[in-house]
C-alpha atoms as a PDB file:
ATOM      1  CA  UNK A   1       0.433  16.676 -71.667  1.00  0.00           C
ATOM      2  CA  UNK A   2       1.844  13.857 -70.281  1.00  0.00           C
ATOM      3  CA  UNK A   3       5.234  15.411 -70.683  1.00  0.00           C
ATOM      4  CA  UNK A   4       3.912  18.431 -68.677  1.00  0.00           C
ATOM      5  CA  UNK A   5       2.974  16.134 -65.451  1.00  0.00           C
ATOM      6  CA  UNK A   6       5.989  14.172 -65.674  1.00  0.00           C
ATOM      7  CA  UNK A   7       8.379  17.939 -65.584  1.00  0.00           C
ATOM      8  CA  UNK A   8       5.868  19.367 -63.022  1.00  0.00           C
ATOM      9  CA  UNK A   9       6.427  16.316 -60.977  1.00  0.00           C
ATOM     10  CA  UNK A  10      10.209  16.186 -60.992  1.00  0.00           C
ATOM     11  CA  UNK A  11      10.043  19.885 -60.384  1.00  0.00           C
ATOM     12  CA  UNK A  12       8.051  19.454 -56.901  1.00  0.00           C
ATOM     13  CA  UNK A  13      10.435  16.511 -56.277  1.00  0.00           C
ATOM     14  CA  UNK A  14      13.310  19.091 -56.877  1.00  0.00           C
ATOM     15  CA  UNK A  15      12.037  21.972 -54.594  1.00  0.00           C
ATOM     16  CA  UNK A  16      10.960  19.839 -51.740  1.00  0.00           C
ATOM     17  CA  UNK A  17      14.833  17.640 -51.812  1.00  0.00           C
ATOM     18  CA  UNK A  18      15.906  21.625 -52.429  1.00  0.00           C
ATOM     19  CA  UNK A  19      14.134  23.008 -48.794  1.00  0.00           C
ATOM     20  CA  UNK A  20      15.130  19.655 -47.737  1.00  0.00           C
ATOM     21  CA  UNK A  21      18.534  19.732 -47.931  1.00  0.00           C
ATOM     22  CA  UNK A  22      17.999  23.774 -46.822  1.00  0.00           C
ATOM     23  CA  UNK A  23      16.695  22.779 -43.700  1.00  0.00           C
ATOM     24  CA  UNK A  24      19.472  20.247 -43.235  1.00  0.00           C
ATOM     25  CA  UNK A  25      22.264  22.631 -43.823  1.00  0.00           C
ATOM     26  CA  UNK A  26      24.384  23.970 -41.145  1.00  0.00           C
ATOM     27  CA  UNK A  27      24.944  23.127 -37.349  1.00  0.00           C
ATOM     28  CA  UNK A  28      23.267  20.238 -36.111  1.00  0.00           C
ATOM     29  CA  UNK A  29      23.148  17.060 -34.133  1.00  0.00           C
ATOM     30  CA  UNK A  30      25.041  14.170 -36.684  1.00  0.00           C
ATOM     31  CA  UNK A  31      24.336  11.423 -34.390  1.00  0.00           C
ATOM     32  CA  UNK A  32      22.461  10.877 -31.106  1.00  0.00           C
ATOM     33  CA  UNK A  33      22.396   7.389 -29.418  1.00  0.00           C
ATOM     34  CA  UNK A  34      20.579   7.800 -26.353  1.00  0.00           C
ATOM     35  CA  UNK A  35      21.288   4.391 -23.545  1.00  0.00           C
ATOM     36  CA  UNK A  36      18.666   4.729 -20.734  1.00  0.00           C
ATOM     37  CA  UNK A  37      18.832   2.254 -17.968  1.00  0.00           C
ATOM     38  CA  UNK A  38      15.627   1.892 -15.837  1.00  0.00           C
ATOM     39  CA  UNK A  39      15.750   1.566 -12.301  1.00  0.00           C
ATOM     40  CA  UNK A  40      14.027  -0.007  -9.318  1.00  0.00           C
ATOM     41  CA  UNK A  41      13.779   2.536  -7.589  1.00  0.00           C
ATOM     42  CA  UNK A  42      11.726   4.518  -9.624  1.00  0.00           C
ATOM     43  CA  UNK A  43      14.555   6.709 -11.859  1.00  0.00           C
ATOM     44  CA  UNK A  44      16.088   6.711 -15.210  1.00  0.00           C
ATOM     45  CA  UNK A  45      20.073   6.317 -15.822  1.00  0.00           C
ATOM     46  CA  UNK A  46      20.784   8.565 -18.691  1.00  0.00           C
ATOM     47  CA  UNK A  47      23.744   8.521 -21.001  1.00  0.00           C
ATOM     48  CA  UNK A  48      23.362  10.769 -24.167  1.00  0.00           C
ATOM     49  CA  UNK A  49      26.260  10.103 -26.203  1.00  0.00           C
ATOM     50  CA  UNK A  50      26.011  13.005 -29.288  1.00  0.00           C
ATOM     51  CA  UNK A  51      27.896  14.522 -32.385  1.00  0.00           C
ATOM     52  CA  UNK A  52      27.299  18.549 -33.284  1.00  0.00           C
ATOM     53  CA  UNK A  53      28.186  20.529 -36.257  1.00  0.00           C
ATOM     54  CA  UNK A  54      29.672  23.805 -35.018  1.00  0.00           C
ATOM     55  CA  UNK A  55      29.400  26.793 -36.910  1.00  0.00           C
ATOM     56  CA  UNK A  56      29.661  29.493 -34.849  1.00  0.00           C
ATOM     57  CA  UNK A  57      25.812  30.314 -35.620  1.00  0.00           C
ATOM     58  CA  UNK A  58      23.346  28.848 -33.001  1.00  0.00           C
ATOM     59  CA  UNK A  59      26.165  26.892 -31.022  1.00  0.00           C
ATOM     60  CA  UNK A  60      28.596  29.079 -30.037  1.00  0.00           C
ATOM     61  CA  UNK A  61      29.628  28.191 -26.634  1.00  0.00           C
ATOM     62  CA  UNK A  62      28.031  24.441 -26.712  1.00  0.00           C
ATOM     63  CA  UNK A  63      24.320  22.986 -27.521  1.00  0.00           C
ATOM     64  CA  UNK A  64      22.014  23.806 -24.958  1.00  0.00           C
ATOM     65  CA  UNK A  65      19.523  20.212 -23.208  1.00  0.00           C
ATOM     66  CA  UNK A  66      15.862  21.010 -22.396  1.00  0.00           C
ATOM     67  CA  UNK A  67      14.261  18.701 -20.502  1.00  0.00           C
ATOM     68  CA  UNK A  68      11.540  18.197 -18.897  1.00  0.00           C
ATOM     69  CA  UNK A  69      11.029  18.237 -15.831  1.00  0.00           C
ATOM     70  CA  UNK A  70       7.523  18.599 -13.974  1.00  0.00           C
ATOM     71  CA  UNK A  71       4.473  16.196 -14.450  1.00  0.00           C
ATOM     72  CA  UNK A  72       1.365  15.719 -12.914  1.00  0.00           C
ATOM     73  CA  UNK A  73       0.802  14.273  -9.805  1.00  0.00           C
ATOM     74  CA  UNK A  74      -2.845  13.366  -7.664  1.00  0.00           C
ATOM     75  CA  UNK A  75      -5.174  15.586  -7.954  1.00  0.00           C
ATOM     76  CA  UNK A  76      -3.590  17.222 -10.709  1.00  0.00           C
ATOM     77  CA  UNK A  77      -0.927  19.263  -8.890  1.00  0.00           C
ATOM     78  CA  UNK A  78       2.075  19.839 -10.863  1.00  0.00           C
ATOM     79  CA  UNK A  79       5.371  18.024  -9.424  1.00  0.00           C
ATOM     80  CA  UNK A  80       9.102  18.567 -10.231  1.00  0.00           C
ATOM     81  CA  UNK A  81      11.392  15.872 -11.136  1.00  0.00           C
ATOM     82  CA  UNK A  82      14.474  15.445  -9.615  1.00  0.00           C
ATOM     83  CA  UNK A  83      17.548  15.880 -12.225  1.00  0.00           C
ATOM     84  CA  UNK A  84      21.297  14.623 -10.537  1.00  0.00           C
ATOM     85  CA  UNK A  85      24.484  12.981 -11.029  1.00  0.00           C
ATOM     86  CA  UNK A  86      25.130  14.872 -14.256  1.00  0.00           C
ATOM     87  CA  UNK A  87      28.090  14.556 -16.128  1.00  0.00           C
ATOM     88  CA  UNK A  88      29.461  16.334 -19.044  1.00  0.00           C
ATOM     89  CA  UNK A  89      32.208  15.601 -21.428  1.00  0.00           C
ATOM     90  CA  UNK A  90      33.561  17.178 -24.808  1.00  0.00           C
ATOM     91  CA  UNK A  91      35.990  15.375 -27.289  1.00  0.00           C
ATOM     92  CA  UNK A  92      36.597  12.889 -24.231  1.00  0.00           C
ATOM     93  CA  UNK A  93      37.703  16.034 -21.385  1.00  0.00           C
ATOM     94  CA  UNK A  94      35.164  17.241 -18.463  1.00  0.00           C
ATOM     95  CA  UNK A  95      33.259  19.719 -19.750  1.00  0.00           C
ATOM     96  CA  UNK A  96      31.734  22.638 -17.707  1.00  0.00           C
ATOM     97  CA  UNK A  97      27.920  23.653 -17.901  1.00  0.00           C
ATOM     98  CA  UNK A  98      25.614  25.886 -16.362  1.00  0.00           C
ATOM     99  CA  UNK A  99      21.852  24.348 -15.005  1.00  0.00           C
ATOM    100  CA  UNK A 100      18.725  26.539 -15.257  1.00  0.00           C
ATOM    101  CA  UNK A 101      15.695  25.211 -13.409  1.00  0.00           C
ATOM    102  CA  UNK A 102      12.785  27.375 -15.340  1.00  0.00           C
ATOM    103  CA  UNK A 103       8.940  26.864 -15.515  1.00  0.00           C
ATOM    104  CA  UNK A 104       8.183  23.052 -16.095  1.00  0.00           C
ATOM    105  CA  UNK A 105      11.996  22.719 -18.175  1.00  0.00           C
ATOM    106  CA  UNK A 106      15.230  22.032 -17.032  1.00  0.00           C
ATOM    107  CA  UNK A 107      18.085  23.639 -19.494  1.00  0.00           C
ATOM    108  CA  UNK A 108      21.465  22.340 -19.025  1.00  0.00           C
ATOM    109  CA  UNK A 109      23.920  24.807 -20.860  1.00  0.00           C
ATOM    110  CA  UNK A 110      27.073  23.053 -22.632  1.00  0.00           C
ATOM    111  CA  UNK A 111      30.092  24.896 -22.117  1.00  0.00           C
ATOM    112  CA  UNK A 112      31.561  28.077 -20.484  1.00  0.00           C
ATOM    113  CA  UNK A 113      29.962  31.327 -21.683  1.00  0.00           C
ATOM    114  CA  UNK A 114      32.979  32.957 -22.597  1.00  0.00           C
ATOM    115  CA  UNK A 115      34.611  30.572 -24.671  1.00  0.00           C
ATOM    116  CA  UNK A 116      33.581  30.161 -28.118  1.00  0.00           C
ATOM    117  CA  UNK A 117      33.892  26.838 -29.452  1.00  0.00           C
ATOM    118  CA  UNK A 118      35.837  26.229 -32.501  1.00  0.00           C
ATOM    119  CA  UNK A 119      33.618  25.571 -35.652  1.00  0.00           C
ATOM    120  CA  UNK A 120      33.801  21.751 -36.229  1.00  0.00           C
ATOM    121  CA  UNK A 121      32.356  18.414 -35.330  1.00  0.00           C
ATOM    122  CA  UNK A 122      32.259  17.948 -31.470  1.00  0.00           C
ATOM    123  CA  UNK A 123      31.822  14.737 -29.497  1.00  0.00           C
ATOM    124  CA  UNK A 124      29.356  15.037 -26.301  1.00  0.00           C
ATOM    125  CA  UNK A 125      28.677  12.692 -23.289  1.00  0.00           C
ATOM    126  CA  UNK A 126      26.064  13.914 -21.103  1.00  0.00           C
ATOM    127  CA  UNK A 127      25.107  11.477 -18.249  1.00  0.00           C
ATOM    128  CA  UNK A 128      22.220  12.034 -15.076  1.00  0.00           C
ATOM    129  CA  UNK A 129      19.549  10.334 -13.219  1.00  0.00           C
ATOM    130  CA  UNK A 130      16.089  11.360 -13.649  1.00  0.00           C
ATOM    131  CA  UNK A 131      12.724  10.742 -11.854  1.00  0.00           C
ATOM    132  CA  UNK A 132      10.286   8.386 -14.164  1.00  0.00           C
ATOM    133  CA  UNK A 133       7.176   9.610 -14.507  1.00  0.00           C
ATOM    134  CA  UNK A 134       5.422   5.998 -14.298  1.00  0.00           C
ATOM    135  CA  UNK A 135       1.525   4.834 -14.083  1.00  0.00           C
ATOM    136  CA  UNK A 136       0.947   1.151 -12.405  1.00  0.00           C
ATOM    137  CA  UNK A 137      -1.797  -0.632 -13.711  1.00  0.00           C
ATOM    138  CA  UNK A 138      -3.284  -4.174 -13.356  1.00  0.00           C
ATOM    139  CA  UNK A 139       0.507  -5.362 -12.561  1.00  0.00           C
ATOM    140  CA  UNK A 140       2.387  -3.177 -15.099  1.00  0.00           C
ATOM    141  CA  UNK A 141       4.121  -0.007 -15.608  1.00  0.00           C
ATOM    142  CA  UNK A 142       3.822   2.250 -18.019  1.00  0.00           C
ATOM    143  CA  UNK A 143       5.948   4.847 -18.863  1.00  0.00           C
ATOM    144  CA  UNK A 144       7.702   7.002 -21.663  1.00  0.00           C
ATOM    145  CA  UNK A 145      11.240   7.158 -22.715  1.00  0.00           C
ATOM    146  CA  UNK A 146      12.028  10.568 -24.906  1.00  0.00           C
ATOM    147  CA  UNK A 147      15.048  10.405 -27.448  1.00  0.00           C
ATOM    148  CA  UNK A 148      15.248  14.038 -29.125  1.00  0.00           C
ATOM    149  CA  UNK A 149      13.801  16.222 -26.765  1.00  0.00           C
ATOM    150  CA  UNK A 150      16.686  17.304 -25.428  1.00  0.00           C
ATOM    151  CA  UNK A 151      17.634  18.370 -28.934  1.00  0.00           C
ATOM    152  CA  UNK A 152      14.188  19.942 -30.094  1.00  0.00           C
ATOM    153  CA  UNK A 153      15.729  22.871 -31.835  1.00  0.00           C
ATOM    154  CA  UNK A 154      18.411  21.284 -33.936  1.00  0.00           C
ATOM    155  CA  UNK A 155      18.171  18.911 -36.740  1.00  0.00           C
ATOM    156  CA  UNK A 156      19.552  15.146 -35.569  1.00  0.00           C
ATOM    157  CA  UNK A 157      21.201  13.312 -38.780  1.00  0.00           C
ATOM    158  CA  UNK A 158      20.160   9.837 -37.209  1.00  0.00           C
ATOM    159  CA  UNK A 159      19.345   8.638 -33.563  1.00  0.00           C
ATOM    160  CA  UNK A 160      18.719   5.590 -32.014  1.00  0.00           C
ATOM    161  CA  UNK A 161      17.906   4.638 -28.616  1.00  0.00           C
ATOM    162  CA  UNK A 162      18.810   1.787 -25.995  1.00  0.00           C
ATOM    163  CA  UNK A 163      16.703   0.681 -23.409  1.00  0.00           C
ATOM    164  CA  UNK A 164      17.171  -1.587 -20.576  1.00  0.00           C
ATOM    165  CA  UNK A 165      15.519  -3.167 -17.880  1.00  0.00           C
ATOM    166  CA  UNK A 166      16.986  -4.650 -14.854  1.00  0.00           C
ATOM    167  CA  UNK A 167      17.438  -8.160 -13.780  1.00  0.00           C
ATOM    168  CA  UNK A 168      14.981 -10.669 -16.104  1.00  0.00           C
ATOM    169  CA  UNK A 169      12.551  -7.903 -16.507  1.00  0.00           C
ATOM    170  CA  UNK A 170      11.034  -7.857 -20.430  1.00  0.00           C
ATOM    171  CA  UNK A 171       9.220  -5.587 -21.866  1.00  0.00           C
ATOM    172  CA  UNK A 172       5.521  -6.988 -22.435  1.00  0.00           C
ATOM    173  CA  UNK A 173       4.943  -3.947 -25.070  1.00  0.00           C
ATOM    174  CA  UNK A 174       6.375  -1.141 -26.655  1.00  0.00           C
ATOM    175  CA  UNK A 175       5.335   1.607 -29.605  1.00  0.00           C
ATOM    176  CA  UNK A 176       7.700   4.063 -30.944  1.00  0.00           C
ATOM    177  CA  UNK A 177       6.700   7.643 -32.655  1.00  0.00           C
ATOM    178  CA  UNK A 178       8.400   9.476 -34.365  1.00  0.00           C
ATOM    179  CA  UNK A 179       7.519  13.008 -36.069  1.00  0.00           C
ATOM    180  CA  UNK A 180       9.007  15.159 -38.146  1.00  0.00           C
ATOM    181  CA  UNK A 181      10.865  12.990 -39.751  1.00  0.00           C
ATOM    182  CA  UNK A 182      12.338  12.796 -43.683  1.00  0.00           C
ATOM    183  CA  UNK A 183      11.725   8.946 -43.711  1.00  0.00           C
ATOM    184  CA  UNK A 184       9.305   8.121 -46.150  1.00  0.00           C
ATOM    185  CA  UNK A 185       7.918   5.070 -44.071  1.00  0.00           C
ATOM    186  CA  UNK A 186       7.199   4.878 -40.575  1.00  0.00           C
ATOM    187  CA  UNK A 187      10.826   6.678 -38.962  1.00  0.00           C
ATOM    188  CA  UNK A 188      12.174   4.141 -37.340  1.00  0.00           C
ATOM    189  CA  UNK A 189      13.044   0.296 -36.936  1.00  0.00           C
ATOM    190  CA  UNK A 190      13.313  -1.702 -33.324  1.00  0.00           C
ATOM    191  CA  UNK A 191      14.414  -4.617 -32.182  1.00  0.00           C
ATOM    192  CA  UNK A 192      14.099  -5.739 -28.688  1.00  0.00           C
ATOM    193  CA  UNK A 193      16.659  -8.881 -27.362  1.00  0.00           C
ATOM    194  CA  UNK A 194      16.152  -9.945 -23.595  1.00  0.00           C
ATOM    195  CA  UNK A 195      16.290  -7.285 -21.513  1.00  0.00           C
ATOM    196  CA  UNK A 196      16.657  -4.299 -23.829  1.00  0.00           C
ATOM    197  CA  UNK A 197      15.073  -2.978 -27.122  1.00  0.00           C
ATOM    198  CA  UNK A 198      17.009  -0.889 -29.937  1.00  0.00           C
ATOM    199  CA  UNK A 199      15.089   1.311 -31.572  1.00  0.00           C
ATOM    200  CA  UNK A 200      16.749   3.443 -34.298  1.00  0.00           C
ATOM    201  CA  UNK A 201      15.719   6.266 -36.722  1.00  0.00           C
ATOM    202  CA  UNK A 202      15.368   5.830 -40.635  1.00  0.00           C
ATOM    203  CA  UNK A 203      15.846   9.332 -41.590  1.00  0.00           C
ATOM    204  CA  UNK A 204      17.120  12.697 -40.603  1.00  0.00           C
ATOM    205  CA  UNK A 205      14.428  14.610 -37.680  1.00  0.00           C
ATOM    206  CA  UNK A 206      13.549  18.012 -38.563  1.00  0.00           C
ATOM    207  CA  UNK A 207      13.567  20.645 -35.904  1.00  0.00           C
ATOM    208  CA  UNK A 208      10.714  20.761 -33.965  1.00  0.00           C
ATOM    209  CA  UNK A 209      10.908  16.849 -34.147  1.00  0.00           C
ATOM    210  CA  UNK A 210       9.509  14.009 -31.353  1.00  0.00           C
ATOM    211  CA  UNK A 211      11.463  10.871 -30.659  1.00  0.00           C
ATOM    212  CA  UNK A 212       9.237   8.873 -28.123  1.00  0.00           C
ATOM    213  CA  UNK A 213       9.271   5.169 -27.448  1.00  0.00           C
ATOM    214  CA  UNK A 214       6.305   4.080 -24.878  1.00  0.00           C
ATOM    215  CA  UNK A 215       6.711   0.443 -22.922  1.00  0.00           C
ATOM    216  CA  UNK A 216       4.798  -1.426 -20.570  1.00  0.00           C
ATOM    217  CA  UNK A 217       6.785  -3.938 -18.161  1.00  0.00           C
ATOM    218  CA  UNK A 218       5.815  -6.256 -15.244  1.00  0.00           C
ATOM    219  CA  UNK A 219       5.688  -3.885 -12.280  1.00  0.00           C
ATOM    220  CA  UNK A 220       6.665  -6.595  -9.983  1.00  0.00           C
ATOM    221  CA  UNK A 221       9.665  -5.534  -7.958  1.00  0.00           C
ATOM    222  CA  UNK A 222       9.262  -1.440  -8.621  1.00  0.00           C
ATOM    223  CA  UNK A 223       9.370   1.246  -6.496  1.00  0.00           C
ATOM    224  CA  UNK A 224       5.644   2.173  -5.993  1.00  0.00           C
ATOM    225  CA  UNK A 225       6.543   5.308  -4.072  1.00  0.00           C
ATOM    226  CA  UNK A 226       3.282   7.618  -2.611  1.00  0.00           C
ATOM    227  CA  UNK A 227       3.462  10.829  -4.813  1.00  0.00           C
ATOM    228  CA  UNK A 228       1.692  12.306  -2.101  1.00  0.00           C
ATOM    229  CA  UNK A 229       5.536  12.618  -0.120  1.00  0.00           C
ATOM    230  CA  UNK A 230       6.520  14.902  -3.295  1.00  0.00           C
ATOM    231  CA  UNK A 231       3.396  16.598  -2.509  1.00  0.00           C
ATOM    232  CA  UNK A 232       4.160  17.326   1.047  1.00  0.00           C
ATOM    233  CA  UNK A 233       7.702  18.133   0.253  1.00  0.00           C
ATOM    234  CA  UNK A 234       7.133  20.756  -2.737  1.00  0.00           C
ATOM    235  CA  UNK A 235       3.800  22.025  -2.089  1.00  0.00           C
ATOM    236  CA  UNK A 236       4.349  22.714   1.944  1.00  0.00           C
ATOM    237  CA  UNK A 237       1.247  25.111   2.129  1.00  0.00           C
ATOM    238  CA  UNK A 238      -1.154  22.153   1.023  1.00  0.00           C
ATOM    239  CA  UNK A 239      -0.722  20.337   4.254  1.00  0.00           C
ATOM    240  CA  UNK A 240      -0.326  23.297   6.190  1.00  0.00           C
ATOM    241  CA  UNK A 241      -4.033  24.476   5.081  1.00  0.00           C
ATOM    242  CA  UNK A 242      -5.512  21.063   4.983  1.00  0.00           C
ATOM    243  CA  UNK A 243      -4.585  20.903   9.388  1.00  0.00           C
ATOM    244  CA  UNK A 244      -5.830  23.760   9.201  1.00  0.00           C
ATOM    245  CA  UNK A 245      -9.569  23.210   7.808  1.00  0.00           C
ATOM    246  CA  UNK A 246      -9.564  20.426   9.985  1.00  0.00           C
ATOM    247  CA  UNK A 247      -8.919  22.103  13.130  1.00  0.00           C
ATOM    248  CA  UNK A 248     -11.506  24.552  12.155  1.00  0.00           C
ATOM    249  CA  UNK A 249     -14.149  22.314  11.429  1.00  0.00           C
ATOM    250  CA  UNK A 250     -13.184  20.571  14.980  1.00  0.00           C
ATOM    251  CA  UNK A 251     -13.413  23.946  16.512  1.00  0.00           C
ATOM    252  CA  UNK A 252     -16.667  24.787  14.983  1.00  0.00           C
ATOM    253  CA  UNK A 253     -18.120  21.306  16.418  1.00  0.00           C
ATOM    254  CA  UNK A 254     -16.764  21.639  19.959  1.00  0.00           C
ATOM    255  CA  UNK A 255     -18.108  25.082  20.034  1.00  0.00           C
ATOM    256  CA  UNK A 256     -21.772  23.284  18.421  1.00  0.00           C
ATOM    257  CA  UNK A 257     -21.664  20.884  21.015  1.00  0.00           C
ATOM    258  CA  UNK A 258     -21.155  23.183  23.570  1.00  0.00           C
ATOM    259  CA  UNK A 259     -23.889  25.504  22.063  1.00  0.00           C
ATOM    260  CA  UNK A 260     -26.514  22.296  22.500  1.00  0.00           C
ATOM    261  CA  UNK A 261     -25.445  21.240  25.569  1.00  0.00           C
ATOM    262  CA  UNK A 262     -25.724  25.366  27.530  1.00  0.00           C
ATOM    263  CA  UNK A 263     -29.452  24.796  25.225  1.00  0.00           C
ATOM    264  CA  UNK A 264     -30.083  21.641  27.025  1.00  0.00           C
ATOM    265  CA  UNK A 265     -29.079  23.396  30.447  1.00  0.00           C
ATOM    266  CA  UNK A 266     -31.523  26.356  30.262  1.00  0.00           C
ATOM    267  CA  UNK A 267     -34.294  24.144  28.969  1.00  0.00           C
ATOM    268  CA  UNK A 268     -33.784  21.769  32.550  1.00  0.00           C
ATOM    269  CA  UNK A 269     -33.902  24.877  34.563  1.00  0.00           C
ATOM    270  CA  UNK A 270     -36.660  26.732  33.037  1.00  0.00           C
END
């Protein structure tokens, strides 16, 4: 019996390491180091540097980046971040790409459509300034920094990511998820030294994975730009009805003062 256990055992062992290794097969992302560099102003420096598998299968012309880019701003309304300065390079040469502004996600297609890429390992450098989606609170920030979303859909070998602050700024806190990972413990180790933390996987991410690393800073010395400008600027009807209202409302009282007053009138001269 206790043979049985012991073979049924290495057999589960076997088929999970099999769909494992199944699921790791193929094109992918071999490395990702991700180095984002947080601004005063309220933005994010991004430099992706990234090695892909090529097979001809789902790359053919280049990977293709989703991120992100709406969030919520006051009173719920939905806000779009601003995505510029991007840069894109292959095997160290300017690479061209095509941007996509959809609903809530910006895609960022690698490559030229017509041009198949040879199968292969392919170096990436993708660089661009993004909006941070920050909350200030009792003298801090708070904000997230994501790592594999960009890459959702293919599997990432190992990936790490750098983050810096400016000036003496250090990070009061910081907590790290990761999911879908092959790690057996937690997915990740960090470090933090001065003005930057390292934060690096421990195992391969599956697709489908998450690669988040939340931090709280002094806010001291940020941007704490009105939301309510982005409000004005991308929701141009909001304004337009709120003058409006108001000059209805101010209508309807001129024209209920002047209603109580003609009253008054006729009740003198009756």
């Amino acid at each position: 019996m206790k043979r049985f256990f012991l073979f049924l055992a290495a057999a589960l062992s076997f088929v999970h390491t099999d769909a494992f290794c199944e699921e790791q097969a193929g094109e992918r992302v071999l490395s990702l180091e991700s180095i984002q560099e947080v601004k005063r102003d309220g933005r994010v420096a991004i430099e992706n540097n990234f090695t892909v598998l090529v097979e001809g299968d789902k790359i053919q012309r280049g990977p293709v980046l989703n991120f992100l880019a709406v969030f919520h701003g006051p009173a719920g309304l939905v806000l779009k971040k601003r995505i510029d300065d991007i840069e894109l390079f292959r095997n160290g040469e300017p690479e061209p790409f095509k941007e996509v502004i959809g609903e809530g996600t910006y895609k960022i297609y690698c490559g030229e459509k017509s041009v198949r890429l040879d199968p292969g390992v392919h170096e990436y450098t993708f660089r661009c300034v993004i909006d941070g989606e920050w909350v200030f609170k009792n003298g801090e920030a708070i904000g997230a920094f994501d790592v594999s979303g960009p890459f959702q859909t293919l599997p990432i070998d190992s990936a790490r990511l750098i983050l810096r602050f400016p000036d003496e700024v250090q990070l009061s806190r910081f907590s790290p998820a990761v999911h879908r990972s092959a790690a057996k413990d937690t997915g990740y180790t960090a470090k933090q030294g001065g003005t930057e933390i390292l934060v690096s996987t421990t195992g391969a991410l599956l697709p489908g994975h998450s690669f988040v690393v939340h931090a709280i800073w002094p806010s001291a010395g940020f941007a704490k730009q009105s939301q309510w400008i982005e409000v004005i600027k991308q929701h141009p009807r909001i304004p337009i009805t709120v003058v409006a209202a108001i000059a209805l409302v101010w209508a309807f009282v001129l024209l209920l003062a002047r209603f109580r007053n003609n009253y008054r009138t006729r009740l003198a001269t009756a």
